[in-house]
N, C-alpha and C. Protein backbone atom coordinates (compact mmCIF):
# COMPACT_ATOMS: atom_id res chain seq x y z
N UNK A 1 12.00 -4.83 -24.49
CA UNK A 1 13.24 -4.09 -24.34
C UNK A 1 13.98 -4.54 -23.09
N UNK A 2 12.91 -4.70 -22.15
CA UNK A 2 13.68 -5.38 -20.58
C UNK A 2 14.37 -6.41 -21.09
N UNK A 3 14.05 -7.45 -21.89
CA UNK A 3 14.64 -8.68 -22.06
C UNK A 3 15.95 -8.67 -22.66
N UNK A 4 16.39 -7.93 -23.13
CA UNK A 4 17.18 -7.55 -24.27
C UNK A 4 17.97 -6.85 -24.00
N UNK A 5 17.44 -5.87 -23.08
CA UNK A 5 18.84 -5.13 -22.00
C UNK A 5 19.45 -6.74 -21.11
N UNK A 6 18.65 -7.25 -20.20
CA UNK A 6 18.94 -8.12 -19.53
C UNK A 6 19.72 -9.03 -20.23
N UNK A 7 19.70 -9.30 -21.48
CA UNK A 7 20.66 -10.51 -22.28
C UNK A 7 21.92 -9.77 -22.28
N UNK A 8 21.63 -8.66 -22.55
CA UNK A 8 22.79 -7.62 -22.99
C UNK A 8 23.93 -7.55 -21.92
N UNK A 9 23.49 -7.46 -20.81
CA UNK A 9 24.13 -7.11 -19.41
C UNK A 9 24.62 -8.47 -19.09
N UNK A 10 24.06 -9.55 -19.38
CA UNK A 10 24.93 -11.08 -19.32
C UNK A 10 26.10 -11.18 -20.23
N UNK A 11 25.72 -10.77 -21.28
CA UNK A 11 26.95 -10.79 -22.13
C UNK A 11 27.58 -10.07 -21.90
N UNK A 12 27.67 -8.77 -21.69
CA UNK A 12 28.73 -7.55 -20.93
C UNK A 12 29.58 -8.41 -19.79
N UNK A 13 29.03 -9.05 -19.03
CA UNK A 13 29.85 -9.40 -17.89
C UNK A 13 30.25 -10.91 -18.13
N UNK A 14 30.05 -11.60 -18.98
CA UNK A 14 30.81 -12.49 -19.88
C UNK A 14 31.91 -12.13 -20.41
N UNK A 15 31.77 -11.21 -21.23
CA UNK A 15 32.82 -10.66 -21.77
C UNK A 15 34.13 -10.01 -20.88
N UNK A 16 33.33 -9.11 -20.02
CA UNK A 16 34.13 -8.48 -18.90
C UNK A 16 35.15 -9.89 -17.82
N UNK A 17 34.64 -10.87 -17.30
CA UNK A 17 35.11 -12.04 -16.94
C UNK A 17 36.02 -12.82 -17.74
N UNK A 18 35.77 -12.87 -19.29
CA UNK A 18 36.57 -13.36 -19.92
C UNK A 18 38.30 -12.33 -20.21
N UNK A 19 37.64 -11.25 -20.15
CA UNK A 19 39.14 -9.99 -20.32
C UNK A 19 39.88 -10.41 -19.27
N UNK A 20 39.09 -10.20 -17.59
CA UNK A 20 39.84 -9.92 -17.05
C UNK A 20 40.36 -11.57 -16.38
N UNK A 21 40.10 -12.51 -17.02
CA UNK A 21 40.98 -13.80 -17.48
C UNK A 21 42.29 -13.94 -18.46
N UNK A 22 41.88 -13.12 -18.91
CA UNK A 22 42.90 -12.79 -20.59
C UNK A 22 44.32 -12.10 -20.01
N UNK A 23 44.05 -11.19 -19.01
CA UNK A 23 44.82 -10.01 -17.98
C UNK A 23 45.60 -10.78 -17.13
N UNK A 24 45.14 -12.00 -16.53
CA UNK A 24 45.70 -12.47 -15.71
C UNK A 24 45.17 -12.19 -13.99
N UNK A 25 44.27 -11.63 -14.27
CA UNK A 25 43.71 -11.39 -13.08
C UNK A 25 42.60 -12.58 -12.44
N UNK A 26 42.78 -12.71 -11.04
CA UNK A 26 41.85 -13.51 -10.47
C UNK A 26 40.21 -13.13 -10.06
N UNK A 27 39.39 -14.11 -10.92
CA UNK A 27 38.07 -13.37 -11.63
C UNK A 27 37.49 -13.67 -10.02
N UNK A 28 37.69 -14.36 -8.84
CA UNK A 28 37.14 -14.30 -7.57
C UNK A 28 37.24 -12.76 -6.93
N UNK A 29 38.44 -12.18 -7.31
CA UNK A 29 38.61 -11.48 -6.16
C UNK A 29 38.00 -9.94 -6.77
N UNK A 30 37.68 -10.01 -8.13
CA UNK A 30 36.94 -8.67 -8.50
C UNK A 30 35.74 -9.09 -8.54
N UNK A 31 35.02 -7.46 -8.79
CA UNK A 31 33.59 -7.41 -8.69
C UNK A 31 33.12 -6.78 -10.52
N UNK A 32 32.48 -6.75 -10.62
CA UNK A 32 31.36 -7.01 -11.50
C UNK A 32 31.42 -4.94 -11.94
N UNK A 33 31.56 -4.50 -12.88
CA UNK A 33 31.68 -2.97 -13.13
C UNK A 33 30.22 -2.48 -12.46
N UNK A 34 29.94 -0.86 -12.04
CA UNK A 34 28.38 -0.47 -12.22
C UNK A 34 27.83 -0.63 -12.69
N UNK A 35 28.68 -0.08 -14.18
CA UNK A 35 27.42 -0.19 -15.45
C UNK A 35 26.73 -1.08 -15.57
N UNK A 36 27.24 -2.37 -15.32
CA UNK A 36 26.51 -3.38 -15.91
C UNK A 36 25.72 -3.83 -14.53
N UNK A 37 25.87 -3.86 -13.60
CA UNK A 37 24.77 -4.15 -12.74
C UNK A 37 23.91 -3.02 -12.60
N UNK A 38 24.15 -1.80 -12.62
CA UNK A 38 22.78 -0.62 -13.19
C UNK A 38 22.07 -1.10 -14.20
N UNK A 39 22.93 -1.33 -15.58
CA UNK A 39 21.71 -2.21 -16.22
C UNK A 39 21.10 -3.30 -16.71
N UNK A 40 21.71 -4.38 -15.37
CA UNK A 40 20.77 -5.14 -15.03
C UNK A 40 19.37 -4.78 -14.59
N UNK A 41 19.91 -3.89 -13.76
CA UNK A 41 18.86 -3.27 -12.71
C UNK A 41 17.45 -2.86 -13.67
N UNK A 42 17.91 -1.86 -14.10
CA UNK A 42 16.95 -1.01 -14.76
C UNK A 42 16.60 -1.75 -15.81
N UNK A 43 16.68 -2.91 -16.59
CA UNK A 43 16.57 -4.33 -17.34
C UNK A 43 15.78 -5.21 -16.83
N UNK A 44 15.61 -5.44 -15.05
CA UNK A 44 14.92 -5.83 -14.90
C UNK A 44 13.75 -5.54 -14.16
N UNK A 45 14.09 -4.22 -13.84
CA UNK A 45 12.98 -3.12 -13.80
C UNK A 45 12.00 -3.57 -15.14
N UNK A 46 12.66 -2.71 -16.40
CA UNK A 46 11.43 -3.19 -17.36
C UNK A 46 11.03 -4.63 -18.00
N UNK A 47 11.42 -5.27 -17.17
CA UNK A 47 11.35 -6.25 -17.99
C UNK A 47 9.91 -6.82 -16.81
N UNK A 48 10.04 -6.61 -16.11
CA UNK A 48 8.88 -6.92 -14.75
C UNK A 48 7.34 -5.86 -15.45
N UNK A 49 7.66 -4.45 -15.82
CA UNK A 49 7.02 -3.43 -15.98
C UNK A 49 6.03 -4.10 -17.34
N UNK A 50 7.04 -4.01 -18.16
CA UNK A 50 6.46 -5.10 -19.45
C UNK A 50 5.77 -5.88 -19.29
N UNK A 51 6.28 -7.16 -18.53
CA UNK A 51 5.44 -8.00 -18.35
C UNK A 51 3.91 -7.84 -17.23
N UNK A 52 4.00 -6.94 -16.71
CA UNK A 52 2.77 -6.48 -16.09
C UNK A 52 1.69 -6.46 -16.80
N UNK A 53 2.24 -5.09 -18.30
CA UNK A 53 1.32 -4.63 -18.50
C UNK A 53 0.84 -5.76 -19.68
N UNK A 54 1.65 -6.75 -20.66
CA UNK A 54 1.00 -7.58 -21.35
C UNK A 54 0.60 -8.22 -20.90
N UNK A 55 0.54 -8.90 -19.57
CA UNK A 55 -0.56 -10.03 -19.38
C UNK A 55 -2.13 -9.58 -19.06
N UNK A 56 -2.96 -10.26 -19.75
CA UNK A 56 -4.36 -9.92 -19.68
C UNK A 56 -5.00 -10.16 -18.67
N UNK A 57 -6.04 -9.20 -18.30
CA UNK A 57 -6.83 -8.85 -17.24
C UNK A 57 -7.68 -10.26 -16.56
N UNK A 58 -7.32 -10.62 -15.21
CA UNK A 58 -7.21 -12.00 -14.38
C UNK A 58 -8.79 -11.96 -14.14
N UNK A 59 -9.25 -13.04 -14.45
CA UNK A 59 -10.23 -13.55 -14.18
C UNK A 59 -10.63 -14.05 -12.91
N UNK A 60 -11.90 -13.96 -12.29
CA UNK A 60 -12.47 -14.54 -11.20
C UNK A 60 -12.24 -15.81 -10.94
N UNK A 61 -11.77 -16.58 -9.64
CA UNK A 61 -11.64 -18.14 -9.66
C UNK A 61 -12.81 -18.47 -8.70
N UNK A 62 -13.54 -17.77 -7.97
CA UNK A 62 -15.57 -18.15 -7.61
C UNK A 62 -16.14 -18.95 -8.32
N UNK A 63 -16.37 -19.98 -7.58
CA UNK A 63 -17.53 -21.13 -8.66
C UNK A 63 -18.28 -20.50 -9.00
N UNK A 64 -19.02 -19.79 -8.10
CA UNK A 64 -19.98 -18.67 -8.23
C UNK A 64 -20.74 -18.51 -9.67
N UNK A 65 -18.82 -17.87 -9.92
CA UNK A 65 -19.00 -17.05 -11.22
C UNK A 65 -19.45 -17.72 -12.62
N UNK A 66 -18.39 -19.11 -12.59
CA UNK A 66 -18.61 -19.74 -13.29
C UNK A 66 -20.61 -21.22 -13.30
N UNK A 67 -20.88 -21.14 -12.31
CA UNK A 67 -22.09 -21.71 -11.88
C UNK A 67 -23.63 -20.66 -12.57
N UNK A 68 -23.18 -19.22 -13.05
CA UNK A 68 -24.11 -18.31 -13.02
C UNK A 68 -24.38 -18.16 -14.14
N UNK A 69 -23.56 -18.91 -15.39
CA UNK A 69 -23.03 -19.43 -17.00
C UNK A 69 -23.75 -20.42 -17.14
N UNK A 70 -24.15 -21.57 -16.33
CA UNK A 70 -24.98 -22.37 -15.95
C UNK A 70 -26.17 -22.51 -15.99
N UNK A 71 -26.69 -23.64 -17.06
CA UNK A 71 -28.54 -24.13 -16.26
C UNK A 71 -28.39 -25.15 -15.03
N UNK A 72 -29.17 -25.81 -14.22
CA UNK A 72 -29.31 -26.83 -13.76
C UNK A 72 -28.96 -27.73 -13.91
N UNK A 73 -29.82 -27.85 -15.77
CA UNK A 73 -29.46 -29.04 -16.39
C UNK A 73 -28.36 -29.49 -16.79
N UNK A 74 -27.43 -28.33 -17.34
CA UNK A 74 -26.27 -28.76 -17.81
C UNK A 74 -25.63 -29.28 -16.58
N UNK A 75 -25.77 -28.96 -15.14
CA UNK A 75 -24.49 -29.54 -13.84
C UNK A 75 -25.05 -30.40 -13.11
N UNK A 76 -26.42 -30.96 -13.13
CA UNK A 76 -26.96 -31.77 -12.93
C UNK A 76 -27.43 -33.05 -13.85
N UNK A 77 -27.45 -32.89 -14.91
CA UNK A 77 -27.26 -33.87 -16.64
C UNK A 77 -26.43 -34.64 -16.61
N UNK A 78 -25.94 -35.68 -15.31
CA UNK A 78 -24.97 -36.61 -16.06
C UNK A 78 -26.02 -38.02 -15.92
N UNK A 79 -25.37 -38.24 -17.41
CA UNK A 79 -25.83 -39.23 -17.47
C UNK A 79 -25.38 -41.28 -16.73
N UNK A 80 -24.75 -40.89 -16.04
CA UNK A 80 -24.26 -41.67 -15.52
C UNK A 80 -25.17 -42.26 -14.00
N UNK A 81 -25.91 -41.00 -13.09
CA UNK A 81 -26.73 -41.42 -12.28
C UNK A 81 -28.21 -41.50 -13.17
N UNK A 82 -28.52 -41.69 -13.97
CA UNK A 82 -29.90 -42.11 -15.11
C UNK A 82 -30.00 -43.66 -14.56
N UNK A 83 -30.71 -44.35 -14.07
CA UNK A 83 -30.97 -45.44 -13.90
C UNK A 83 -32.64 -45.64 -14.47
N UNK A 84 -32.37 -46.71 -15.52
CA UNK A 84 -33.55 -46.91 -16.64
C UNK A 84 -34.20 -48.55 -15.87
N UNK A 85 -33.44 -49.29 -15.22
CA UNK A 85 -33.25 -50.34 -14.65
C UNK A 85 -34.50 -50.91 -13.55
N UNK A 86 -35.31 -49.89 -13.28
CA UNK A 86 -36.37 -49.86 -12.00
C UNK A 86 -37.82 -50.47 -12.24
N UNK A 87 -38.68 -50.86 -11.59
CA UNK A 87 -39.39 -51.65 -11.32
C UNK A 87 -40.66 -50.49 -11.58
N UNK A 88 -40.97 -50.93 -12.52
CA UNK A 88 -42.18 -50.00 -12.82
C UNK A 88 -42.96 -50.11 -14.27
């Protein structure tokens, strides 16, 4: 809904910029109505609120954490220091 107010309130003051072009008025020297920067505001109020609550619950970045998922073998298993090559 934040997003959608927020598109909404761009186009309001698109529109509003384009009138008061149409009028003859110089679009520097006015400002922008309440309404539409209130609901920007409150647009991007929820639109922050929203996005809070859908993003999913943040995971640990501790090697720790991820090391404790772990055998030995699997982080010590490369096969790359294996040397078959030795005198024996």
């Amino acid at each position: 809904a934040g997003l959608v107010l927020l598109l909404h309130a761009g186009y309001s003051t698109y529109e509003h910029l384009a009138y008061l072009k149409a009028i003859g008025h110089k679009v520097a020297d006015s400002s922008i109505p309440i309404d539409i920067v209130v609901e920007c505001l409150v647009a991007s109020f929820l639109a922050i609120v929203g996005a809070i609550y859908v993003t999913p619950e943040l995971k640990p970045i501790a090697l720790e954490h991820e090391m404790k998922k772990l055998t030995i073998d699997g982080v010590d298993g490369r096969s790359s220091f294996r040397v078959f090559n030795h005198r024996g």
